[in-house]
N, C-alpha and C. Protein backbone atom coordinates (compact mmCIF):
# COMPACT_ATOMS: atom_id res chain seq x y z
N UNK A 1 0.81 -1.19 0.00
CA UNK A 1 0.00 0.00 0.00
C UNK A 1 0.86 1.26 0.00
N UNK A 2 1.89 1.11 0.62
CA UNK A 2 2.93 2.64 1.03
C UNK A 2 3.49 2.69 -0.47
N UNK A 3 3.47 1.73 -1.82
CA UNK A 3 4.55 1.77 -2.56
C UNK A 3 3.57 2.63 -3.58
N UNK A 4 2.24 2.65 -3.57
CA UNK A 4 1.38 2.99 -4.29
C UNK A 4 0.93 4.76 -3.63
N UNK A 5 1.01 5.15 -2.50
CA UNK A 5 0.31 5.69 -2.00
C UNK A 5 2.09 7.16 -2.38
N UNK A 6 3.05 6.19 -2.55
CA UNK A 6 4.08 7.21 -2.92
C UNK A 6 4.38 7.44 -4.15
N UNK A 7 3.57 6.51 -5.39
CA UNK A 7 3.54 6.89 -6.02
C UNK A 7 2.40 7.43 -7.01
N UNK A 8 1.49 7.76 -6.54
CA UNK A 8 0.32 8.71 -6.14
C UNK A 8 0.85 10.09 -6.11
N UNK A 9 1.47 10.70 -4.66
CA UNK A 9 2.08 11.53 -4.24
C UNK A 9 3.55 12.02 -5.57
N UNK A 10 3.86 10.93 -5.76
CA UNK A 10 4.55 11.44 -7.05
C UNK A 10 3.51 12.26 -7.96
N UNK A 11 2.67 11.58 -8.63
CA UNK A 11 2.01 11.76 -10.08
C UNK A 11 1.58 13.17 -9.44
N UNK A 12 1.11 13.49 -8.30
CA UNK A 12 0.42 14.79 -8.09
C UNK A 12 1.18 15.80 -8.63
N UNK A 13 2.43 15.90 -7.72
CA UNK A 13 3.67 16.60 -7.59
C UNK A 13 3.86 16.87 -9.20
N UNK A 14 4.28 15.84 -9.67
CA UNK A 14 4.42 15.99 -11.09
C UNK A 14 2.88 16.62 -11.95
N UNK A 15 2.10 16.28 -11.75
CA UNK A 15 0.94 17.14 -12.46
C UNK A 15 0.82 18.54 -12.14
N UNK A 16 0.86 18.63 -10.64
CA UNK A 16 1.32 20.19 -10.26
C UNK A 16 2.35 21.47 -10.90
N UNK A 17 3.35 20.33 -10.93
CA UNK A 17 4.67 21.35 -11.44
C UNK A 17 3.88 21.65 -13.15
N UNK A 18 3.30 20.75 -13.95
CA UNK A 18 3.05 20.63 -14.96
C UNK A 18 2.14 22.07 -15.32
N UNK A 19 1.03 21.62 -14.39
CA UNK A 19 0.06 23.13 -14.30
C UNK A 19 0.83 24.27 -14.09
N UNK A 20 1.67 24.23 -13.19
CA UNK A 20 2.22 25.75 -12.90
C UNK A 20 3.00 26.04 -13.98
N UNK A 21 3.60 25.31 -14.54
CA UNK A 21 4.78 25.56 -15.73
C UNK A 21 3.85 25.98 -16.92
N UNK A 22 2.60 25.47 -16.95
CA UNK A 22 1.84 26.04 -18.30
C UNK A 22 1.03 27.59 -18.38
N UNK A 23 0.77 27.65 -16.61
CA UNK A 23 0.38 28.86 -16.35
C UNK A 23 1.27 30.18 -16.50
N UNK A 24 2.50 29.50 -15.78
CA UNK A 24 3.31 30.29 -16.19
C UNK A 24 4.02 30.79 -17.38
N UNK A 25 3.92 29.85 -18.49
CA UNK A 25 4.11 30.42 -19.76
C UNK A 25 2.87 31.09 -20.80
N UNK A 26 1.52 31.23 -20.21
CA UNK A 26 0.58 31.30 -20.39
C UNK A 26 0.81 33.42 -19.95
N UNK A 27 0.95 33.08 -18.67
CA UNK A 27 1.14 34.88 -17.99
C UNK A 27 2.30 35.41 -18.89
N UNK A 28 3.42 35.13 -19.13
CA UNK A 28 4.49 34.98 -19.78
C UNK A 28 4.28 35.73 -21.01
N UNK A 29 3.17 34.92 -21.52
CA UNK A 29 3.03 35.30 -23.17
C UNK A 29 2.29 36.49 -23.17
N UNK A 30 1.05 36.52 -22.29
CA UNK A 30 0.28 37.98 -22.12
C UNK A 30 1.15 38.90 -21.77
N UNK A 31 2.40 38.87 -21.00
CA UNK A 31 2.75 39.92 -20.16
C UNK A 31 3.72 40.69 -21.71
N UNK A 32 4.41 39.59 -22.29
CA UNK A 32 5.20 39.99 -23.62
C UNK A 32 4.56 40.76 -24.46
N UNK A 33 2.58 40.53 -25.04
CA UNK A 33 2.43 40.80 -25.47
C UNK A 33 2.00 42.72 -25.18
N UNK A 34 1.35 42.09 -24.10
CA UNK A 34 1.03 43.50 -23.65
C UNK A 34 1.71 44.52 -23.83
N UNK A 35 3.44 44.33 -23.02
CA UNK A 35 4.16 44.94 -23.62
C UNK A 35 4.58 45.55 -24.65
N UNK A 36 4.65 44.17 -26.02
CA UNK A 36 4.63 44.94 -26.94
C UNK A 36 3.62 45.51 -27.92
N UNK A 37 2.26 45.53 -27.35
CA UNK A 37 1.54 46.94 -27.54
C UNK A 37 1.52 48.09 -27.24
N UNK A 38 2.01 48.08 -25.59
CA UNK A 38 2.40 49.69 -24.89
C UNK A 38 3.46 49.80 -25.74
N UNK A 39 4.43 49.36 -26.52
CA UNK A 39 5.28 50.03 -27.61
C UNK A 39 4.89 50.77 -28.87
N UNK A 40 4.04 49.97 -28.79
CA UNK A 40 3.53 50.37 -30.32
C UNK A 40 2.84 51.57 -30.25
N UNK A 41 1.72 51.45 -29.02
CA UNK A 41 0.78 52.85 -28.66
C UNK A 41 1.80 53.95 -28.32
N UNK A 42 3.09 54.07 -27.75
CA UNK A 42 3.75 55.24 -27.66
C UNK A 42 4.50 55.66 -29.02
N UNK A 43 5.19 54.62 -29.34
CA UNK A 43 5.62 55.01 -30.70
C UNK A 43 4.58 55.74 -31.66
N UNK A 44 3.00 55.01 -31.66
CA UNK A 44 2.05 55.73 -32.77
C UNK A 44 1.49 57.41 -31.69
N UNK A 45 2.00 57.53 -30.76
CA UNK A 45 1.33 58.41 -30.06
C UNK A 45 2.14 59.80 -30.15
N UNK A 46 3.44 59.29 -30.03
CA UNK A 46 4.91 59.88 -30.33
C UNK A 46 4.92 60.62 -32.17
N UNK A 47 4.36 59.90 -32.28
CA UNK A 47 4.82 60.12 -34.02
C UNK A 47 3.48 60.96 -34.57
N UNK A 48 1.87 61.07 -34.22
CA UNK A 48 1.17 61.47 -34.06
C UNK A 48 1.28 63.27 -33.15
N UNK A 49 1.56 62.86 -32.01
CA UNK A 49 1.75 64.19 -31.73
C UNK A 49 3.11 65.03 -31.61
N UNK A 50 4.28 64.42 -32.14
CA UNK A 50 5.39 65.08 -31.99
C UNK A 50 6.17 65.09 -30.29
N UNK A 51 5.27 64.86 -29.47
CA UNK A 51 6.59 65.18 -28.51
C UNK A 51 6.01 63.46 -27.51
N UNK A 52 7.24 63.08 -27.04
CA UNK A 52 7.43 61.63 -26.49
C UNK A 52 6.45 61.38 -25.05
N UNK A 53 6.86 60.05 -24.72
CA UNK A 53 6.13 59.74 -23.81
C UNK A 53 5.99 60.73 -22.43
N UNK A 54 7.45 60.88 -22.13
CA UNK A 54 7.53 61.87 -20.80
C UNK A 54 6.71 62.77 -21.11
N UNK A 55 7.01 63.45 -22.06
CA UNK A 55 6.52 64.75 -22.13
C UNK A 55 5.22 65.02 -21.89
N UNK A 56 4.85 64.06 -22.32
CA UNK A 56 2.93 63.79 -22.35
C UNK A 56 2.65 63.38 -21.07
N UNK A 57 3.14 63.10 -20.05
CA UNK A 57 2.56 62.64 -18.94
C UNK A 57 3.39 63.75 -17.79
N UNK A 58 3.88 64.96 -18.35
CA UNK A 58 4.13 65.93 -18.03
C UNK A 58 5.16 65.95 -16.28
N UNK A 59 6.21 65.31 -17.37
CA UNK A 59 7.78 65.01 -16.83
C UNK A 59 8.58 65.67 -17.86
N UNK A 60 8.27 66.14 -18.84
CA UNK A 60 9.09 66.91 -19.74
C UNK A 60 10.34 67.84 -19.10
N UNK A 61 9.98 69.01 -18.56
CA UNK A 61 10.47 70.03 -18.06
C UNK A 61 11.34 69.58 -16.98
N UNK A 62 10.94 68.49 -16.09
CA UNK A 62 12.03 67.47 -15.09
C UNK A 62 13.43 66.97 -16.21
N UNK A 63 12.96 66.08 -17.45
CA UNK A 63 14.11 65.68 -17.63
C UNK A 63 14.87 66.95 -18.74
N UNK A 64 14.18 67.51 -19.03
CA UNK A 64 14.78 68.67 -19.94
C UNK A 64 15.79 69.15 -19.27
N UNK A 65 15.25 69.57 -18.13
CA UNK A 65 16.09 69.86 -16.85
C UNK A 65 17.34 69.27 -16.30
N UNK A 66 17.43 68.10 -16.29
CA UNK A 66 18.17 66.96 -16.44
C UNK A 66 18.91 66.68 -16.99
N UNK A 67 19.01 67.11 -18.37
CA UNK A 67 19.87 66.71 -20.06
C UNK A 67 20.70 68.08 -19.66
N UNK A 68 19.94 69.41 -19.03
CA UNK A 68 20.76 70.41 -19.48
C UNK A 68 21.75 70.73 -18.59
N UNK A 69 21.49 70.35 -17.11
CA UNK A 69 22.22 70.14 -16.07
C UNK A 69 23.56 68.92 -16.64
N UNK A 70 23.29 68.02 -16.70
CA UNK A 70 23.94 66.66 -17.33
C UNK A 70 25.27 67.74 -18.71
N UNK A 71 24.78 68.19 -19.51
CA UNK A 71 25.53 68.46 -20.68
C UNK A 71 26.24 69.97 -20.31
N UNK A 72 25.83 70.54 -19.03
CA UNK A 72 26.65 71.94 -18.37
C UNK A 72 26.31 73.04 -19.22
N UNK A 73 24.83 72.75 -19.58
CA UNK A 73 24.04 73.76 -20.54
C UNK A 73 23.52 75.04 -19.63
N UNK A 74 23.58 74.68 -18.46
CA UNK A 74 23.16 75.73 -17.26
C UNK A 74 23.73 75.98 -16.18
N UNK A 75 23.72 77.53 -16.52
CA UNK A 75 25.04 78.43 -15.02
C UNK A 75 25.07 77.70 -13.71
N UNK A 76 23.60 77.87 -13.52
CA UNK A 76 24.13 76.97 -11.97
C UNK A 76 23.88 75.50 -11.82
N UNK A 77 24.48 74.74 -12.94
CA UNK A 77 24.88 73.24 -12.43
C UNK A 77 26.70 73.39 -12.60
N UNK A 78 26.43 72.42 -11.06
CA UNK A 78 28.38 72.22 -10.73
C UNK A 78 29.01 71.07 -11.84
């Protein structure tokens, strides 16, 4: 009975890992794709209105700020 009852406890184990491994390539594939739609929607959004993602969610003026500090485009960055 114990030789059966462990290998029972096997087949589960193994059907388990099986499910999770399919789920997980299942989330996997949505998460890729998704992704590469939020590419596509900024790129067509970008190219549509001329100025990029930051800018549009009005971080522009932060990294503008940023590039010009960075390149010693402004008096008072050290």
């Amino acid at each position: 009975m114990e030789r059966n009852q462990a290998s029972d406890k096997w087949f589960q184990d193994s059907a388990a890992r099986s499910i999770h491994q399919e789920q997980l390539s299942r989330v996997e594939r949505f998460n890729g794709r998704a992704a590469m739609l939020g590419i596509v929607i900024c790129i067509l959004t970008e190219a549509l209105t001329g100025q990029g993602i930051v800018h549009q969610i009005g971080l522009g003026p932060l990294v503008d700020g940023y590039a010009a500090c960075s390149a010693r485009f402004l008096p008072f960055c050290f």
